[in-house]
PDB file of N, CA and C in Angstrom:
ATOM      1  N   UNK A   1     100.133  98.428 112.472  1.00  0.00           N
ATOM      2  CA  UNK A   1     100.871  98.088 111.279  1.00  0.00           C
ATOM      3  C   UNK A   1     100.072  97.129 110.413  1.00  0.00           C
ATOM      4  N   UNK A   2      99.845  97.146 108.989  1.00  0.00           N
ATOM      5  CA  UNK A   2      99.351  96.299 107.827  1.00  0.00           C
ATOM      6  C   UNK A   2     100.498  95.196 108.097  1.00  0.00           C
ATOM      7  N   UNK A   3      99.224  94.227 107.413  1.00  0.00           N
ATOM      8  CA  UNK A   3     100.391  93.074 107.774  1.00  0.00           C
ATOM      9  C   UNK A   3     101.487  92.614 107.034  1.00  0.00           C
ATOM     10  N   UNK A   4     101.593  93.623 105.676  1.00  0.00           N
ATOM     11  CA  UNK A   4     102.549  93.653 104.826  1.00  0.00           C
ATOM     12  C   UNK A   4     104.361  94.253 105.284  1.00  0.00           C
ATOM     13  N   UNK A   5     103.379  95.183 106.538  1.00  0.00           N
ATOM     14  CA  UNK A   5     104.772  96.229 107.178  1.00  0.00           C
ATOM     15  C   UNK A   5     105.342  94.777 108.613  1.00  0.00           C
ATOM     16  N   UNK A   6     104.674  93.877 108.729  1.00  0.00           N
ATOM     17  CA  UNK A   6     104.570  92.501 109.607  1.00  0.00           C
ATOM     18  C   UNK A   6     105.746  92.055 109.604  1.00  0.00           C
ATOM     19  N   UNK A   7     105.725  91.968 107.772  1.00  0.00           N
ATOM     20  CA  UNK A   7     106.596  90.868 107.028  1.00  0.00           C
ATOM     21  C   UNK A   7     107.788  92.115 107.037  1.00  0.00           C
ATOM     22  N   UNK A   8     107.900  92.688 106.420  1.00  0.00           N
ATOM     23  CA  UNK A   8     108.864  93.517 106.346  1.00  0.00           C
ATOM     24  C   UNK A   8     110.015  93.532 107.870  1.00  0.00           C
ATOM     25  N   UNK A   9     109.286  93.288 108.787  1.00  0.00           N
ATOM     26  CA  UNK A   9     109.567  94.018 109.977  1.00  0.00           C
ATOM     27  C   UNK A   9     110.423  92.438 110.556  1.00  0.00           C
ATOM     28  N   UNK A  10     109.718  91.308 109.820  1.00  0.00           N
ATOM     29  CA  UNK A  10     110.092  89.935 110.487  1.00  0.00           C
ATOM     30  C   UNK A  10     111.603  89.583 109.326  1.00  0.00           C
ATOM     31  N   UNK A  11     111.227  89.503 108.271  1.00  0.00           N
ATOM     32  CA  UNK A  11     112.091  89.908 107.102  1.00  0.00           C
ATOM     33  C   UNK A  11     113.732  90.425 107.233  1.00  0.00           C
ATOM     34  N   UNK A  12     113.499  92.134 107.640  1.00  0.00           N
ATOM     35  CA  UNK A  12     114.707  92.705 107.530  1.00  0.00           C
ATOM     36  C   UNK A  12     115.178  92.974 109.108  1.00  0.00           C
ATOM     37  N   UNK A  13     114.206  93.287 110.073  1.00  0.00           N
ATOM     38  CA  UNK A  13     114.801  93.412 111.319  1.00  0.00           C
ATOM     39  C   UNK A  13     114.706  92.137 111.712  1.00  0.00           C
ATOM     40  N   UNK A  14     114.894  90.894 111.923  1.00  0.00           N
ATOM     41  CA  UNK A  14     114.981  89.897 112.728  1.00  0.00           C
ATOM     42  C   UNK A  14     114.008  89.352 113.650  1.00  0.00           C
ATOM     43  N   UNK A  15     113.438  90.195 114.394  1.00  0.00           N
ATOM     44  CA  UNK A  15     112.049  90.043 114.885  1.00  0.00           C
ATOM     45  C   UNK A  15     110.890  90.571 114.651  1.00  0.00           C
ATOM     46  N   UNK A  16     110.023  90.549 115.513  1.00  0.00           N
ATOM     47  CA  UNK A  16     108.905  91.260 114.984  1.00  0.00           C
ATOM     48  C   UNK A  16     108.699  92.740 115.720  1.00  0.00           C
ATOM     49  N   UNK A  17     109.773  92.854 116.929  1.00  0.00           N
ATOM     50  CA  UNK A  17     110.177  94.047 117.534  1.00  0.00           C
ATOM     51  C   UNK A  17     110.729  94.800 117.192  1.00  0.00           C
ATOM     52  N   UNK A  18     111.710  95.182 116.253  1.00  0.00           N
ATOM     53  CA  UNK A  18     112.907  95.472 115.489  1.00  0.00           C
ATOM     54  C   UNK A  18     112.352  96.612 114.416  1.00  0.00           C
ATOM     55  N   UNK A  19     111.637  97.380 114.849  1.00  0.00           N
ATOM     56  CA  UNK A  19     111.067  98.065 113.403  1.00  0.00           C
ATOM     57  C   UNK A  19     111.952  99.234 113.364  1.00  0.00           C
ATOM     58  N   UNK A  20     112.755  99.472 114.476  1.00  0.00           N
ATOM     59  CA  UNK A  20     113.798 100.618 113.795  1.00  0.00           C
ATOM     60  C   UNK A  20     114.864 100.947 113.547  1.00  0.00           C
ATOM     61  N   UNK A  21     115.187  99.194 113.141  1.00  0.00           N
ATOM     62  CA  UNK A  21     116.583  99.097 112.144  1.00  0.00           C
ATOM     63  C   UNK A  21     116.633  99.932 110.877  1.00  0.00           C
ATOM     64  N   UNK A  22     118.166 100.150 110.456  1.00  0.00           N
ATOM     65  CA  UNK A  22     118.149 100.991 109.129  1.00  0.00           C
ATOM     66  C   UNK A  22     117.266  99.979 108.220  1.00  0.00           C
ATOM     67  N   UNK A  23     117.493  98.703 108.129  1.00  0.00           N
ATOM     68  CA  UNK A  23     117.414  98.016 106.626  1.00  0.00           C
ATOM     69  C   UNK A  23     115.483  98.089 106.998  1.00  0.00           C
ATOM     70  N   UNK A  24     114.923  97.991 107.831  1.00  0.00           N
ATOM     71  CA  UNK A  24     113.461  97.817 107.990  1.00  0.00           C
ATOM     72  C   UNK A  24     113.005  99.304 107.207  1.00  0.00           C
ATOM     73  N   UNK A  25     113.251 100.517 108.160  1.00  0.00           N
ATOM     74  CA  UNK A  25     113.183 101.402 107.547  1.00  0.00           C
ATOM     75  C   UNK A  25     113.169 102.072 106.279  1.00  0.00           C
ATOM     76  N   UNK A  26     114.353 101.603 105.711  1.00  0.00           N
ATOM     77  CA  UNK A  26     115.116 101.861 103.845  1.00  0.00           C
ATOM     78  C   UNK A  26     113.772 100.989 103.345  1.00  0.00           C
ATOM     79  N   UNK A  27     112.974  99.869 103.425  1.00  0.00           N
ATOM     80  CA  UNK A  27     112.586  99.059 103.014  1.00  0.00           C
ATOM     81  C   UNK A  27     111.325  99.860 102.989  1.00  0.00           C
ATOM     82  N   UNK A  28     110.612  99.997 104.298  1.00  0.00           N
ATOM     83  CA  UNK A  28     109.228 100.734 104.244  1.00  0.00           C
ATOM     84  C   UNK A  28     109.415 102.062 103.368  1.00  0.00           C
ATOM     85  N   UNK A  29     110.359 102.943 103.687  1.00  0.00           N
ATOM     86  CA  UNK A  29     110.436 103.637 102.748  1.00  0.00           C
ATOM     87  C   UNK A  29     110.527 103.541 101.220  1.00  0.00           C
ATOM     88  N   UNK A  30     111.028 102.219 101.307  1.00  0.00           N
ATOM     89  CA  UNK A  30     110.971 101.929  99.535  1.00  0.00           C
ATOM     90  C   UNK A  30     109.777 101.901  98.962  1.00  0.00           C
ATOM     91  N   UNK A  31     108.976 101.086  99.825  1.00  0.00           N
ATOM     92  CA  UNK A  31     107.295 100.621  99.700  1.00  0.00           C
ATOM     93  C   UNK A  31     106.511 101.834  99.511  1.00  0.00           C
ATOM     94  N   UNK A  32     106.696 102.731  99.987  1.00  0.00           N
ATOM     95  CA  UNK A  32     105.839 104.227 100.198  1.00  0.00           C
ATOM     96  C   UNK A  32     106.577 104.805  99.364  1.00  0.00           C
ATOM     97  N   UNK A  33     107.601 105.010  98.749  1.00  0.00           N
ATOM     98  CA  UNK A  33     107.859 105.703  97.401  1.00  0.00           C
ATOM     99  C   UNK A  33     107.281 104.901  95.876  1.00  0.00           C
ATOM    100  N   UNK A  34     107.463 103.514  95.815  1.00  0.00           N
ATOM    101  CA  UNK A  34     106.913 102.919  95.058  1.00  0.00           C
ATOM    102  C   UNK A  34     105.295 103.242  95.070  1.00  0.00           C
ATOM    103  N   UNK A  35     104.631 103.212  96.127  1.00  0.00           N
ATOM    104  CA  UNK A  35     103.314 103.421  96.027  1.00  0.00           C
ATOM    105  C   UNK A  35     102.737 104.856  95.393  1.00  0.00           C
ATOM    106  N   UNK A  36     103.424 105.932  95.894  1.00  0.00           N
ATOM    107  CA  UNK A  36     103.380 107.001  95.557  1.00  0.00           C
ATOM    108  C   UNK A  36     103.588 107.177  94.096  1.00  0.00           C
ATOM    109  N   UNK A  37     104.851 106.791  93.400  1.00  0.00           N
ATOM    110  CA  UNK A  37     105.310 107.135  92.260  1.00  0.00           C
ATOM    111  C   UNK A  37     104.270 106.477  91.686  1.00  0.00           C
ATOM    112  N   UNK A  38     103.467 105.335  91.885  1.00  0.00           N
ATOM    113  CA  UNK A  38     102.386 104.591  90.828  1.00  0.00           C
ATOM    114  C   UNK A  38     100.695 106.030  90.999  1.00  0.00           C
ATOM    115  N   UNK A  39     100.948 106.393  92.208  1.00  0.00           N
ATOM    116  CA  UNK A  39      99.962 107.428  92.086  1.00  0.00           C
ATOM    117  C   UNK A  39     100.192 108.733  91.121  1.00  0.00           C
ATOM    118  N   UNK A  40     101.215 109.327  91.182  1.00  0.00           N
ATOM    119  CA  UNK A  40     101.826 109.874  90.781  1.00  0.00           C
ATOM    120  C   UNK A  40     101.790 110.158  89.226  1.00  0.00           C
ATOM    121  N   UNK A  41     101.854 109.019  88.810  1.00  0.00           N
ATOM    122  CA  UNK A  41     102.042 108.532  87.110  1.00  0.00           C
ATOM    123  C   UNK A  41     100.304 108.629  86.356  1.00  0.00           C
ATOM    124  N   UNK A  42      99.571 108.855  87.388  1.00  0.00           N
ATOM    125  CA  UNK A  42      97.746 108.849  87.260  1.00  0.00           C
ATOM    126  C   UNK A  42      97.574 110.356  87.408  1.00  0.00           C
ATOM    127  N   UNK A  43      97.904 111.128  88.535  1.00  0.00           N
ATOM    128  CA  UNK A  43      97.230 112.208  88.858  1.00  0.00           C
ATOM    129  C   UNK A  43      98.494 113.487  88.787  1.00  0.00           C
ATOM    130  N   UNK A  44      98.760 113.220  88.038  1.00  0.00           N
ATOM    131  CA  UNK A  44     100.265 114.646  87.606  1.00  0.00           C
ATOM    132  C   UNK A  44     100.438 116.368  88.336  1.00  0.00           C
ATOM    133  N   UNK A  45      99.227 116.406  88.657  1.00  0.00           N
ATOM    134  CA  UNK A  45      99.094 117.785  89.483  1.00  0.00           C
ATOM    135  C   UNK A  45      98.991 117.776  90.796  1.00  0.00           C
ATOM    136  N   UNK A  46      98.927 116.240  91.713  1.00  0.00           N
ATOM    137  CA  UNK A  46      99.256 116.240  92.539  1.00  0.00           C
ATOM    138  C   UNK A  46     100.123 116.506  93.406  1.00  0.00           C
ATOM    139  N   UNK A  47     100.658 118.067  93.613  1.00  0.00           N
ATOM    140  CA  UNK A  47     101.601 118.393  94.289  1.00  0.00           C
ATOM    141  C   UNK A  47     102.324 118.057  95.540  1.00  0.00           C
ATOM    142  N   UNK A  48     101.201 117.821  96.464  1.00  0.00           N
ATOM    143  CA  UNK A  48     101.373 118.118  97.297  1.00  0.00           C
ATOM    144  C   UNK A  48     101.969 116.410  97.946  1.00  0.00           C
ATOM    145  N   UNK A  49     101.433 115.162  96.833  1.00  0.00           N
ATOM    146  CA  UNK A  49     102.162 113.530  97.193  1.00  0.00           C
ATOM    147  C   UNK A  49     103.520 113.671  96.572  1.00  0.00           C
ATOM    148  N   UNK A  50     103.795 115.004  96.144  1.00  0.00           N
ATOM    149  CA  UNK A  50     104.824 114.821  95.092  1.00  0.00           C
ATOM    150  C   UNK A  50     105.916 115.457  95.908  1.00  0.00           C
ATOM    151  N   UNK A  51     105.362 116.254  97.278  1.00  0.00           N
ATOM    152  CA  UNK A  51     106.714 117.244  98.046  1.00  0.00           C
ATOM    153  C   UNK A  51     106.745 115.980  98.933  1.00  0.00           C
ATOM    154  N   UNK A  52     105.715 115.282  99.387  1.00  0.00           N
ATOM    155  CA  UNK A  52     105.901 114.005 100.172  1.00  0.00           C
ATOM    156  C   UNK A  52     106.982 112.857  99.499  1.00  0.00           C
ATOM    157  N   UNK A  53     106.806 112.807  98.584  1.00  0.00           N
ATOM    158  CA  UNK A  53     107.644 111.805  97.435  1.00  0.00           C
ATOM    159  C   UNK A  53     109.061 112.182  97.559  1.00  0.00           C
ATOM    160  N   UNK A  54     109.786 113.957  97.457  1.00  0.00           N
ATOM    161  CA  UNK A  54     110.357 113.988  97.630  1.00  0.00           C
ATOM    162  C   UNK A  54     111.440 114.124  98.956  1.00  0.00           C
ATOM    163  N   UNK A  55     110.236 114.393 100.029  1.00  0.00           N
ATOM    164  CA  UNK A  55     110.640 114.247 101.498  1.00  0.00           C
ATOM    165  C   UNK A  55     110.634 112.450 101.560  1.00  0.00           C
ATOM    166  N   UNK A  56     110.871 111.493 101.195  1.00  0.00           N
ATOM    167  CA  UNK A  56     110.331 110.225 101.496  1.00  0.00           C
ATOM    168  C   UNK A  56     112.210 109.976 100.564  1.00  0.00           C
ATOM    169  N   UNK A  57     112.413 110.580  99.659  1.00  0.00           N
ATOM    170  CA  UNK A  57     113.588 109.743  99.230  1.00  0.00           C
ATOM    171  C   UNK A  57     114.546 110.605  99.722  1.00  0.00           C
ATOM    172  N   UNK A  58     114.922 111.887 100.494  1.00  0.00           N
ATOM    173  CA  UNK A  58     115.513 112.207 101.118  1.00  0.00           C
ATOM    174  C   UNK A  58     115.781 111.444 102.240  1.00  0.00           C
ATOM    175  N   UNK A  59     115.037 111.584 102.732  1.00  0.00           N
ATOM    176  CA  UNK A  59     115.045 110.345 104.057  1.00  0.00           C
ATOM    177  C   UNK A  59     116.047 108.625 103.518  1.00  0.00           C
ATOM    178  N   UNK A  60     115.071 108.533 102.749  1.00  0.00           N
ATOM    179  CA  UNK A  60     115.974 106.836 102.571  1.00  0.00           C
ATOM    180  C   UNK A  60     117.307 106.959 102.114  1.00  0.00           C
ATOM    181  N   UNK A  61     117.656 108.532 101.473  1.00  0.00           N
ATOM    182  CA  UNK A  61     119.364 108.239 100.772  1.00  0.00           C
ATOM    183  C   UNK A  61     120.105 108.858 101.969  1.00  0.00           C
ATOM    184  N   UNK A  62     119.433 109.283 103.092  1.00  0.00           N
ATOM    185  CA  UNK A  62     120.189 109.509 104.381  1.00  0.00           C
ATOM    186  C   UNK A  62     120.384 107.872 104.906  1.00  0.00           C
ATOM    187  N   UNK A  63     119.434 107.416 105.247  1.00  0.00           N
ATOM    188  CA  UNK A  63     119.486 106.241 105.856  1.00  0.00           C
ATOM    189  C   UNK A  63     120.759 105.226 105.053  1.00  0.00           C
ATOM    190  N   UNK A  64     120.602 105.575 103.567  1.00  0.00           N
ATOM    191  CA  UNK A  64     121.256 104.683 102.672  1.00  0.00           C
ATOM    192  C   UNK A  64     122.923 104.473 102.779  1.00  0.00           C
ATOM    193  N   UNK A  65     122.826 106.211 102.826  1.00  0.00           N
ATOM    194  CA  UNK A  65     124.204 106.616 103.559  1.00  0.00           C
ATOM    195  C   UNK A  65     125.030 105.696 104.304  1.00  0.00           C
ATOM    196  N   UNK A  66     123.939 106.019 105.658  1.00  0.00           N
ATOM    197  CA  UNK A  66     124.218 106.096 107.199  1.00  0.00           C
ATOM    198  C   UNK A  66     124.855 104.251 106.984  1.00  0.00           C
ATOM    199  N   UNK A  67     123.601 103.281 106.345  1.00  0.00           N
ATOM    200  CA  UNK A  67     124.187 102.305 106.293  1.00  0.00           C
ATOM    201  C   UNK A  67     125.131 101.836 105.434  1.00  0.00           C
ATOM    202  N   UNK A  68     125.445 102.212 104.350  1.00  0.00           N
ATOM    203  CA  UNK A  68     127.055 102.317 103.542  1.00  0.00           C
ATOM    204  C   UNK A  68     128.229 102.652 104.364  1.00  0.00           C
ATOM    205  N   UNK A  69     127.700 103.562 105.369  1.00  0.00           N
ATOM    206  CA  UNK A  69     129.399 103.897 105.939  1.00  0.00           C
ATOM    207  C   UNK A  69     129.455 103.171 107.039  1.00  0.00           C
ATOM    208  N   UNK A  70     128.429 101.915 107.547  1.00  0.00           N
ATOM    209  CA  UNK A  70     128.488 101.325 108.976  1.00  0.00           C
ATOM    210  C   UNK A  70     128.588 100.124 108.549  1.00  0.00           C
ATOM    211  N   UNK A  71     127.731  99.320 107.853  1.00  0.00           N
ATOM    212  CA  UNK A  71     127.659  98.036 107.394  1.00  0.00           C
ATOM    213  C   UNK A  71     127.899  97.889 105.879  1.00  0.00           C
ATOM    214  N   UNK A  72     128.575  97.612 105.286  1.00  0.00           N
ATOM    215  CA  UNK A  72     128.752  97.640 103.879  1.00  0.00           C
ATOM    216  C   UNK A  72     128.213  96.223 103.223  1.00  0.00           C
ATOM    217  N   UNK A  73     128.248  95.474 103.884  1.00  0.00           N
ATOM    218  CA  UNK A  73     128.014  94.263 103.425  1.00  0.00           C
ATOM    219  C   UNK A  73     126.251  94.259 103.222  1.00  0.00           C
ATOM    220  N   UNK A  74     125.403  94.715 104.413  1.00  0.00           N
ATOM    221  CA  UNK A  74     124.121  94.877 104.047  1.00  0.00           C
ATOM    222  C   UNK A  74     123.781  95.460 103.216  1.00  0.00           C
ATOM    223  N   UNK A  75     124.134  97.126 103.585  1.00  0.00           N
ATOM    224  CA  UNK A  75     123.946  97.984 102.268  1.00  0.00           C
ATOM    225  C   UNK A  75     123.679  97.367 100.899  1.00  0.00           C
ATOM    226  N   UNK A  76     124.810  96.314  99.911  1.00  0.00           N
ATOM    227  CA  UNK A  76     125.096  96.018  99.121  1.00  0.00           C
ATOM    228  C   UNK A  76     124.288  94.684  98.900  1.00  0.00           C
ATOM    229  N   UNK A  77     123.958  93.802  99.777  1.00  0.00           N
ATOM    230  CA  UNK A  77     122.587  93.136 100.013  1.00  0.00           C
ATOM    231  C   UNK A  77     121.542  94.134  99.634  1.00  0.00           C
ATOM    232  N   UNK A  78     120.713  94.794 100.538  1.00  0.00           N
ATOM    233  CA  UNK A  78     119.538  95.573 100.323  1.00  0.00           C
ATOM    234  C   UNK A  78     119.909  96.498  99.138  1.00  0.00           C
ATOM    235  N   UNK A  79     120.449  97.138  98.875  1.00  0.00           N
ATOM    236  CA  UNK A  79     120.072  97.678  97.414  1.00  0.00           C
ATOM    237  C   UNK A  79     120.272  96.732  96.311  1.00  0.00           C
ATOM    238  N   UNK A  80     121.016  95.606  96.708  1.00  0.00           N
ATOM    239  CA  UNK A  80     120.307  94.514  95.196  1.00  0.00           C
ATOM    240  C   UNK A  80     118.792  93.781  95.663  1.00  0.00           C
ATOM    241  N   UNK A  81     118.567  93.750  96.758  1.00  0.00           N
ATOM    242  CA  UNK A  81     117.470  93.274  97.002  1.00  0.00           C
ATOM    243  C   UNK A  81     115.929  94.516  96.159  1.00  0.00           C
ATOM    244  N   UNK A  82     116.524  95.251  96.810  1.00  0.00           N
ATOM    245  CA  UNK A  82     115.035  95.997  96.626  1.00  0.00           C
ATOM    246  C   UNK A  82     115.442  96.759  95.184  1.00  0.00           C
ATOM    247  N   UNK A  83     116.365  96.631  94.537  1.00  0.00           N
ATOM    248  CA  UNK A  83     116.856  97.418  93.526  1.00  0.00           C
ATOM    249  C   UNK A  83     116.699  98.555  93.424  1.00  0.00           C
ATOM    250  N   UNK A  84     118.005  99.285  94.416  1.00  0.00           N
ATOM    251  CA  UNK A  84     117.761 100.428  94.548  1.00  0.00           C
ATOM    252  C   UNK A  84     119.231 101.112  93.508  1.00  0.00           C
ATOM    253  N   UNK A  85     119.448 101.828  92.580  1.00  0.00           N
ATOM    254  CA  UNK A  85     120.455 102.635  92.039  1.00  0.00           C
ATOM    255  C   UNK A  85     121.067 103.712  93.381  1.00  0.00           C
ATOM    256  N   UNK A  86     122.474 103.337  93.463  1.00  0.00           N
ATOM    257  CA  UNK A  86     122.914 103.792  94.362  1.00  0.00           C
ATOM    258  C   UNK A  86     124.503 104.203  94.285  1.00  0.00           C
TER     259      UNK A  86
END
């Protein structure tokens, strides 16, 4: 892990063991769609970061879900945190 995914991991899961909480997850995934979409905005025919892009926010509005209907109180934390439209 970069030591950016470190912080993330100390951050939203509680320890530094914890990497496969929803909110750690939703988060890395945020990071890797943000990164992408800045590639994205450069190289326009890149198809193939672009079926990844859209496999990457499928994933997080499952997760986004999953944590709306379990924890509501986080949910509503982390998407003002990372400003996610939801």
């Amino acid at each position: 892990m970069k030591v950016l995914d470190k912080k993330i991991v100390k951050e939203h899961g509680g320890n530094d063991k914890n990497t496969g909480s929803t909110s750690v997850q939703i988060t890395h995934f945020t990071n890797r769609i943000n990164t992408i979409n800045a590639h994205l905005k450069g190289m326009k025919k890149d198809h193939s970061s672009r079926r990844g892009l859209l496999i990457l926010v499928s994933k997080r509005r499952k997760l986004l879900k999953y944590l709306q209907r379990t924890n509501l109180q986080e949910f509503i934390a982390l998407t003002d945190k990372l400003k996610i439209r939801k």
